[in-house]
N, C-alpha and C. Protein backbone atom coordinates (compact mmCIF):
# COMPACT_ATOMS: atom_id res chain seq x y z
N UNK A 1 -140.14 -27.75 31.58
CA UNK A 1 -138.94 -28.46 31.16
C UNK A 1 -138.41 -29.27 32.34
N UNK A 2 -137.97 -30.73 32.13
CA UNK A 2 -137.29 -31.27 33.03
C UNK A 2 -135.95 -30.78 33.25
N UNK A 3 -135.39 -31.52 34.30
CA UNK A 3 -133.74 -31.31 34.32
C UNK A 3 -132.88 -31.68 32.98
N UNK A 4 -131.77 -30.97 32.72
CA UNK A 4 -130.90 -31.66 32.17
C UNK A 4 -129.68 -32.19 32.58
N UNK A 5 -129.15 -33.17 31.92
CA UNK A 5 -127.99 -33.34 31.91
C UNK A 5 -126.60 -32.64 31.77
N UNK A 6 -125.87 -32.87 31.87
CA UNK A 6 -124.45 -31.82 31.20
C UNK A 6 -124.43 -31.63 30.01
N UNK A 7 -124.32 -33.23 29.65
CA UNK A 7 -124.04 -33.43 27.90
C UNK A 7 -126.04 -32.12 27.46
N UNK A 8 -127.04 -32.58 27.85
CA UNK A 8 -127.78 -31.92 27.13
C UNK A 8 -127.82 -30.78 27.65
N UNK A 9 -126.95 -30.06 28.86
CA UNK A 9 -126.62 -28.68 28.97
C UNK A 9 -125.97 -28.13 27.74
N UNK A 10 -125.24 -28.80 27.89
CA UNK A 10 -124.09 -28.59 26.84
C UNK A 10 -124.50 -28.48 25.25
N UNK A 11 -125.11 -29.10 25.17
CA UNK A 11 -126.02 -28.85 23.52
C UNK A 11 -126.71 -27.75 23.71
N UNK A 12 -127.80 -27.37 24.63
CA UNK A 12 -128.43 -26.81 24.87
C UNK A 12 -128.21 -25.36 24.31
N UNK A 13 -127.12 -25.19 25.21
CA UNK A 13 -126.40 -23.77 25.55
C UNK A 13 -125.11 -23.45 24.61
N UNK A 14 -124.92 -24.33 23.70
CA UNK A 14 -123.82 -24.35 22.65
C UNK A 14 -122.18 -24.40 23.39
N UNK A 15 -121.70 -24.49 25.01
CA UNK A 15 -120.98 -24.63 25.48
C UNK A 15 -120.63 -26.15 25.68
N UNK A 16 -119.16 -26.42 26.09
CA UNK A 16 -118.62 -27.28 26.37
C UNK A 16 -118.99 -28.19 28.00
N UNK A 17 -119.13 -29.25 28.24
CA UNK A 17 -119.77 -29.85 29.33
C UNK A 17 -118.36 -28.85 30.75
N UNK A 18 -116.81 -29.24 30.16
CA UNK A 18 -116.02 -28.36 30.42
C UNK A 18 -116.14 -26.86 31.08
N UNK A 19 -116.52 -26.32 30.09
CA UNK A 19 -116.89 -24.75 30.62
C UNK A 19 -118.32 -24.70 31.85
N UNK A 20 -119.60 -25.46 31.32
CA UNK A 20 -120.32 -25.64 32.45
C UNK A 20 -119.76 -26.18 33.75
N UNK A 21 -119.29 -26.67 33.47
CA UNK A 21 -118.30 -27.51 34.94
C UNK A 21 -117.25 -26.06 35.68
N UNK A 22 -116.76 -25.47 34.39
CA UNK A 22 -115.66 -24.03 34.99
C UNK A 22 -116.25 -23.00 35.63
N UNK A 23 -117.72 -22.59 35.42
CA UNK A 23 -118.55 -21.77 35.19
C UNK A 23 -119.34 -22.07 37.11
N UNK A 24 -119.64 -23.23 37.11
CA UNK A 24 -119.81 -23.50 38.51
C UNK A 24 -118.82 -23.98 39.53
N UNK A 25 -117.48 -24.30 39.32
CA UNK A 25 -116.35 -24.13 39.92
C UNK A 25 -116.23 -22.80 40.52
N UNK A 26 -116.26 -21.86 39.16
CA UNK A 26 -115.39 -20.86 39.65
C UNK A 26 -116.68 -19.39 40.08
N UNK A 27 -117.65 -20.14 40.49
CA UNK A 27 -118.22 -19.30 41.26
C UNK A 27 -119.33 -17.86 40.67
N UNK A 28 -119.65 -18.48 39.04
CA UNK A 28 -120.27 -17.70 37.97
C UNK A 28 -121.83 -18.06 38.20
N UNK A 29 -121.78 -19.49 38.79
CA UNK A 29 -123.50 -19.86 38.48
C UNK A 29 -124.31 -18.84 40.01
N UNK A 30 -125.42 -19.06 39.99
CA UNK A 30 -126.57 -18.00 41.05
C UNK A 30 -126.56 -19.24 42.37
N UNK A 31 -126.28 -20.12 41.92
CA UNK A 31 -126.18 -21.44 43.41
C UNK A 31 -125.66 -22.85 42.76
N UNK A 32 -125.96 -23.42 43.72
CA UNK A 32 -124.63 -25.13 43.29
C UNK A 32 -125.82 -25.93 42.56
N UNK A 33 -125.15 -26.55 40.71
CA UNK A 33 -126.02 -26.94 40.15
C UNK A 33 -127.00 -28.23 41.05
N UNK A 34 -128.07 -28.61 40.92
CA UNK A 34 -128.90 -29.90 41.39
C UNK A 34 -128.14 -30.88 41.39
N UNK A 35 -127.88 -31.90 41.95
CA UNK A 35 -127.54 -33.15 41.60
C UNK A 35 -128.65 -34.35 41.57
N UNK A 36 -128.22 -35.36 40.55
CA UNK A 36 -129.41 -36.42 40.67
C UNK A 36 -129.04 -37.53 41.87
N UNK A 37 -129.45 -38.44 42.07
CA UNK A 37 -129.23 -39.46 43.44
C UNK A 37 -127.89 -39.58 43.12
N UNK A 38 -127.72 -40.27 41.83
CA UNK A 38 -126.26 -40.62 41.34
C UNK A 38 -125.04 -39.63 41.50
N UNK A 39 -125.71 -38.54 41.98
CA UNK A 39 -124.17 -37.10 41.95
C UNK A 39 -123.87 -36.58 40.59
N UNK A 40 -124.67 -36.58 39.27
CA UNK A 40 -124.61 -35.83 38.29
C UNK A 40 -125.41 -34.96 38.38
N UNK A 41 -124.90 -33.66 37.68
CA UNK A 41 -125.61 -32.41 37.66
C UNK A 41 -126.58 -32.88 36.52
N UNK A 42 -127.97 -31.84 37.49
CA UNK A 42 -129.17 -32.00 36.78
C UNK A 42 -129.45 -30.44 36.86
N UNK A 43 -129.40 -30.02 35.59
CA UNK A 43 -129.50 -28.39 35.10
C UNK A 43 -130.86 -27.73 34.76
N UNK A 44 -131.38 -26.56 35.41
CA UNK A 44 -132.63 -26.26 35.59
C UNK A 44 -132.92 -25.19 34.22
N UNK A 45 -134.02 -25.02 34.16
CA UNK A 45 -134.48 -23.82 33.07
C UNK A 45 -133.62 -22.52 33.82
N UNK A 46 -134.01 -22.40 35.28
CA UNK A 46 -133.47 -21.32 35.85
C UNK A 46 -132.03 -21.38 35.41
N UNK A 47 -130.88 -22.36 35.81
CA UNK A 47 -129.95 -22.38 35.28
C UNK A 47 -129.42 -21.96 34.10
N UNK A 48 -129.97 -22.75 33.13
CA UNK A 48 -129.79 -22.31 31.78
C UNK A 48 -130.06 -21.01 30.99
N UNK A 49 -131.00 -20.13 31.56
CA UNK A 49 -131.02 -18.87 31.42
C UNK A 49 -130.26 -17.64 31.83
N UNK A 50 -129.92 -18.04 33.04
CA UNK A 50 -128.39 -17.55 33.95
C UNK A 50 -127.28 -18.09 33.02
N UNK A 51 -127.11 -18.86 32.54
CA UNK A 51 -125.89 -19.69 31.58
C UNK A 51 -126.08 -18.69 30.28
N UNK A 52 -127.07 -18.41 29.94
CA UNK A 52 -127.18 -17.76 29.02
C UNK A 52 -126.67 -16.04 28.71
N UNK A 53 -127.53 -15.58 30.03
CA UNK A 53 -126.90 -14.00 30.28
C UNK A 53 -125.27 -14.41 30.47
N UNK A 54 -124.40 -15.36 31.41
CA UNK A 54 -123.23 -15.32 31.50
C UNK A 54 -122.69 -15.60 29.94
N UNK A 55 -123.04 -16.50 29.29
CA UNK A 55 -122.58 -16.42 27.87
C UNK A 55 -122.61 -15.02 27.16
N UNK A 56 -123.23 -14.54 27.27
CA UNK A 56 -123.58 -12.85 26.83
C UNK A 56 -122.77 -12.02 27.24
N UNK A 57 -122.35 -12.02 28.46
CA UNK A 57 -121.77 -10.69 29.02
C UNK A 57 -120.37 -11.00 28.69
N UNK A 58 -120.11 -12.43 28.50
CA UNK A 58 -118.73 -13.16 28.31
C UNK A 58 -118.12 -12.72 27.00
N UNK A 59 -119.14 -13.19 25.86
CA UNK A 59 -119.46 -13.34 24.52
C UNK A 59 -119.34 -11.52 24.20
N UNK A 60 -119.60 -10.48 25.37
CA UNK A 60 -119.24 -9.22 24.91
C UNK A 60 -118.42 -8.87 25.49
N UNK A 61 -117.05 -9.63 26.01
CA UNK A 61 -115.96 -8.45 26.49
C UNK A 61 -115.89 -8.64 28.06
N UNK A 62 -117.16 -8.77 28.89
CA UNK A 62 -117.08 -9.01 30.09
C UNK A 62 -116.09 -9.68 30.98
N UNK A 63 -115.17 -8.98 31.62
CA UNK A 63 -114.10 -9.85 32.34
C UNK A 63 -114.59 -11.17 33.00
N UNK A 64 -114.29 -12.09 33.41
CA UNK A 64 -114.69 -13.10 34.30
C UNK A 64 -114.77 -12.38 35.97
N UNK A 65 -113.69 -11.73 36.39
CA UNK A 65 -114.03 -11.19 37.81
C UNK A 65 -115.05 -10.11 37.51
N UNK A 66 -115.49 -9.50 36.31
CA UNK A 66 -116.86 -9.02 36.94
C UNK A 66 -118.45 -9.34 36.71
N UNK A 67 -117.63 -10.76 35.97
CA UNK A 67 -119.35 -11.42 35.79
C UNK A 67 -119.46 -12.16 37.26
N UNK A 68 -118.09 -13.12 37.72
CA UNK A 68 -118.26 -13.22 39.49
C UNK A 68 -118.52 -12.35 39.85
N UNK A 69 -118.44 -11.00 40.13
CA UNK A 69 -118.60 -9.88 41.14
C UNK A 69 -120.43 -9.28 41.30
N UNK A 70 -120.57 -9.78 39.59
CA UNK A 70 -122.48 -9.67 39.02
C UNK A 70 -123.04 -10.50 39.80
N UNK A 71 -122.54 -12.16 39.76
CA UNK A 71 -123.11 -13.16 40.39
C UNK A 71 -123.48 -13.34 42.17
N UNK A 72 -122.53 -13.09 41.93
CA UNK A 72 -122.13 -12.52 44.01
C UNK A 72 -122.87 -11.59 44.35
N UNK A 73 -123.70 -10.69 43.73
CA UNK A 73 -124.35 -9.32 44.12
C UNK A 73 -125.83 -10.18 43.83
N UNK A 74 -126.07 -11.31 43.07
CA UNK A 74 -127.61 -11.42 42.24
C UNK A 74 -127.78 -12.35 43.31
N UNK A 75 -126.20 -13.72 43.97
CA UNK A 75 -126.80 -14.71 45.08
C UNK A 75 -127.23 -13.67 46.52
N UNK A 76 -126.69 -12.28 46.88
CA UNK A 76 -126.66 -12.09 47.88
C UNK A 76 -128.10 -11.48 47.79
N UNK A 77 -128.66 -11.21 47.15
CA UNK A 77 -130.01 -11.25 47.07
C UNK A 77 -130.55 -9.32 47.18
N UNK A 78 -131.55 -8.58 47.18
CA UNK A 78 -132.43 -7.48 47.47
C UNK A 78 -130.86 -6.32 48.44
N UNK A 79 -131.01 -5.45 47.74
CA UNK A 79 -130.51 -4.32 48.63
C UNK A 79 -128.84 -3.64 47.51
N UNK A 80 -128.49 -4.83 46.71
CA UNK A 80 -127.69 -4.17 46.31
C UNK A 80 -127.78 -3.67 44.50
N UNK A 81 -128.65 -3.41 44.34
CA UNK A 81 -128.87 -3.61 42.94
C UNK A 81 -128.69 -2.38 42.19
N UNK A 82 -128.33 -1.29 43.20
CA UNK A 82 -127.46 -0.03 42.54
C UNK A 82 -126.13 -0.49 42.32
N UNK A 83 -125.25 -1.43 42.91
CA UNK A 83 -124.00 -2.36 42.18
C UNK A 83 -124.38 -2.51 41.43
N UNK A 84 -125.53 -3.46 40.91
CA UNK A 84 -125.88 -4.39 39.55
C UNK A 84 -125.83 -3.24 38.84
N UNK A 85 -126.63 -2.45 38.95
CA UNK A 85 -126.63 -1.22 38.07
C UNK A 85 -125.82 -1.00 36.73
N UNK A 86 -124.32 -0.31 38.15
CA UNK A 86 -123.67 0.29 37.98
C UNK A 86 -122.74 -1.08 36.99
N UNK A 87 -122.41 -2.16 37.51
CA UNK A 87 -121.44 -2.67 36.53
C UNK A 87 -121.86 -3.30 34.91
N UNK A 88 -123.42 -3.01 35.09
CA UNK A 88 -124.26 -3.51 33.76
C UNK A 88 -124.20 -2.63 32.78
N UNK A 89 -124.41 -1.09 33.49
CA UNK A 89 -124.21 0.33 32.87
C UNK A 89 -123.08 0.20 32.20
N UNK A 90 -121.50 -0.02 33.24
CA UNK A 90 -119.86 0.49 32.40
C UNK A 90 -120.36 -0.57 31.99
N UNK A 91 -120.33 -1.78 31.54
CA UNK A 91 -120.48 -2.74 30.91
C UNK A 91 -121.21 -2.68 29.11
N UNK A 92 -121.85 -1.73 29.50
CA UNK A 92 -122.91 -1.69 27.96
C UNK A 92 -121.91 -0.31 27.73
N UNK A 93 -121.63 0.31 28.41
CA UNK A 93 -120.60 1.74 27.74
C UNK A 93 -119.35 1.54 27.00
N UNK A 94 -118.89 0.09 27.51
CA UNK A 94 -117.47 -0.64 27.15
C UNK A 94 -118.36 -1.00 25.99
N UNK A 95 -119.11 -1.76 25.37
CA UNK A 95 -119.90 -2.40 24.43
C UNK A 95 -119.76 -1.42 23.42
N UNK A 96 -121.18 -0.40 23.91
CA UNK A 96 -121.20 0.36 22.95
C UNK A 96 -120.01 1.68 21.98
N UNK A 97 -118.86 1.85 22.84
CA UNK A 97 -117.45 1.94 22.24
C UNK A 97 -117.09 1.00 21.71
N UNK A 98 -117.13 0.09 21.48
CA UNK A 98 -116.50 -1.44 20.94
C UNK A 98 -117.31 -1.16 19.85
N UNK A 99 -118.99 -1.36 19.36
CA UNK A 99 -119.37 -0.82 18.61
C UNK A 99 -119.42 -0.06 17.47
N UNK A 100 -118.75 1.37 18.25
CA UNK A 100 -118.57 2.60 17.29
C UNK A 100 -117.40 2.25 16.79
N UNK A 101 -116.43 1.83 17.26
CA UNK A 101 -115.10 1.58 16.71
C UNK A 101 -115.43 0.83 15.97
N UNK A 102 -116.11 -0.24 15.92
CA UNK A 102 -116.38 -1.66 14.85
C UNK A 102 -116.85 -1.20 13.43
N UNK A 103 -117.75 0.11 14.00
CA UNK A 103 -118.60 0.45 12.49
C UNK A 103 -117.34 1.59 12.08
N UNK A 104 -116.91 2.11 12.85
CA UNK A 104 -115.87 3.19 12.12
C UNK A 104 -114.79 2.40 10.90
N UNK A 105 -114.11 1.38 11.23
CA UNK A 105 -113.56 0.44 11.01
C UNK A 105 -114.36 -0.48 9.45
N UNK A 106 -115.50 -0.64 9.95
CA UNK A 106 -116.35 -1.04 8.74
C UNK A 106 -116.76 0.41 7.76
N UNK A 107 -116.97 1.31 7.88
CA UNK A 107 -116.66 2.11 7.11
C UNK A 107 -115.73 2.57 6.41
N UNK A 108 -114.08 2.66 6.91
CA UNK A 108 -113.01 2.49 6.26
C UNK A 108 -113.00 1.04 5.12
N UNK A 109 -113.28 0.04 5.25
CA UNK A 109 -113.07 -1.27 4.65
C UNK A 109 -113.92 -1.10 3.43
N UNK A 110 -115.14 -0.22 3.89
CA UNK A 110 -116.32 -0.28 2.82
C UNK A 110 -115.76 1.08 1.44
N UNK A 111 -114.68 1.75 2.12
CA UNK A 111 -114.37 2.80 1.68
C UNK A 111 -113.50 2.54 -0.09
N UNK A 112 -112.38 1.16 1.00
CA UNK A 112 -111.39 0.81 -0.11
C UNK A 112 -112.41 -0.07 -1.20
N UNK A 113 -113.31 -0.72 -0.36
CA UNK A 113 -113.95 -1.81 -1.48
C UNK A 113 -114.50 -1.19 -2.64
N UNK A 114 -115.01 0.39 -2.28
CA UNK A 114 -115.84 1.44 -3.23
C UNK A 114 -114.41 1.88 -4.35
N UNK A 115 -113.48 2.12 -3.76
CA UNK A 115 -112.22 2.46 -4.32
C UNK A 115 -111.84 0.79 -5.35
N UNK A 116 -111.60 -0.18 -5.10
CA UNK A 116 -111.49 -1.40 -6.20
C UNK A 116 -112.46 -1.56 -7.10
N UNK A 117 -113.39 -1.10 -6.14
CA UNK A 117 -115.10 -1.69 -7.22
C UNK A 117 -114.92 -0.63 -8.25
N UNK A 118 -114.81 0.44 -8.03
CA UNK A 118 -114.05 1.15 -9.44
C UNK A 118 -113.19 1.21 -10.21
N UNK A 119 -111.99 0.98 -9.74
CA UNK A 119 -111.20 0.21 -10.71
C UNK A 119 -111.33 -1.14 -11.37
N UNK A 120 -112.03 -1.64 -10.47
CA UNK A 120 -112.45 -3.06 -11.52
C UNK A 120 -113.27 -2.61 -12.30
N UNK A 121 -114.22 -2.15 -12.65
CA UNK A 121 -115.40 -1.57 -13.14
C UNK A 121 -114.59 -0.90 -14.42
N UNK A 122 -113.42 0.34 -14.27
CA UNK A 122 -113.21 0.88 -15.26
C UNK A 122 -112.48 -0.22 -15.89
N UNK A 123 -112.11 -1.24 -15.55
CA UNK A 123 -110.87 -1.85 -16.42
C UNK A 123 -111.87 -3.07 -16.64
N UNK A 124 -113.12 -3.55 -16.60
CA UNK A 124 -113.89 -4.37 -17.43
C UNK A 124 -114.74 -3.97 -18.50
């Protein structure tokens, strides 16, 4: 794959050219996007796959200071990856409570619908 653009970051990755721009501001991306001669960002496969896990961890709940705090541990490179570990671990534990509550929740809803679907039922 060649480089991309913002705008075809931005399609790419279903985010706003905006948020890619916030995302390497504020210190989320693994290093400073490419630029072309002209000084526009030119966005790598590597990039966009990193864009992707950050959409994910975002997309589940993940604070922003600890997807920076993820990023900062992945640029500093070999030695700390019992950190990574550890904040990927509470991270999927926060998830998977979010989860159980979601289906508990969907079981109540499915409960009342069983409760109407019978009364509609007796009264047709």
């Amino acid at each position: 794959m060649t480089s991309l653009t913002i705008a075809e970051a931005a399609e790419k990755t279903g985010l706003t050219a905006h948020t890619l721009r916030y995302y390497e501001r504020d210190g989320l991306m693994l290093g400073a996007v490419d630029r072309s001669a002209s000084g526009h960002r030119r966005y790598s496969a590597q990039d966009l796959t990193w864009i992707q896990l950050i959409t994910r961890l975002r997309s589940t709940g993940m604070p922003i200071r600890d997807v920076r705090r993820y990023a900062g541990l992945v640029r500093a490179g070999a030695g700390n990856e019992g950190e990574r570990l550890a904040i990927l671990k509470g991270h999927r534990d926060r998830v998977q409570s979010q989860l159980a509550e979601t289906a508990r929740h969907l079981r109540a809803i499915d409960h009342k619908i069983g409760i109407y679907e019978g009364q509609v039922g007796a009264v047709a």
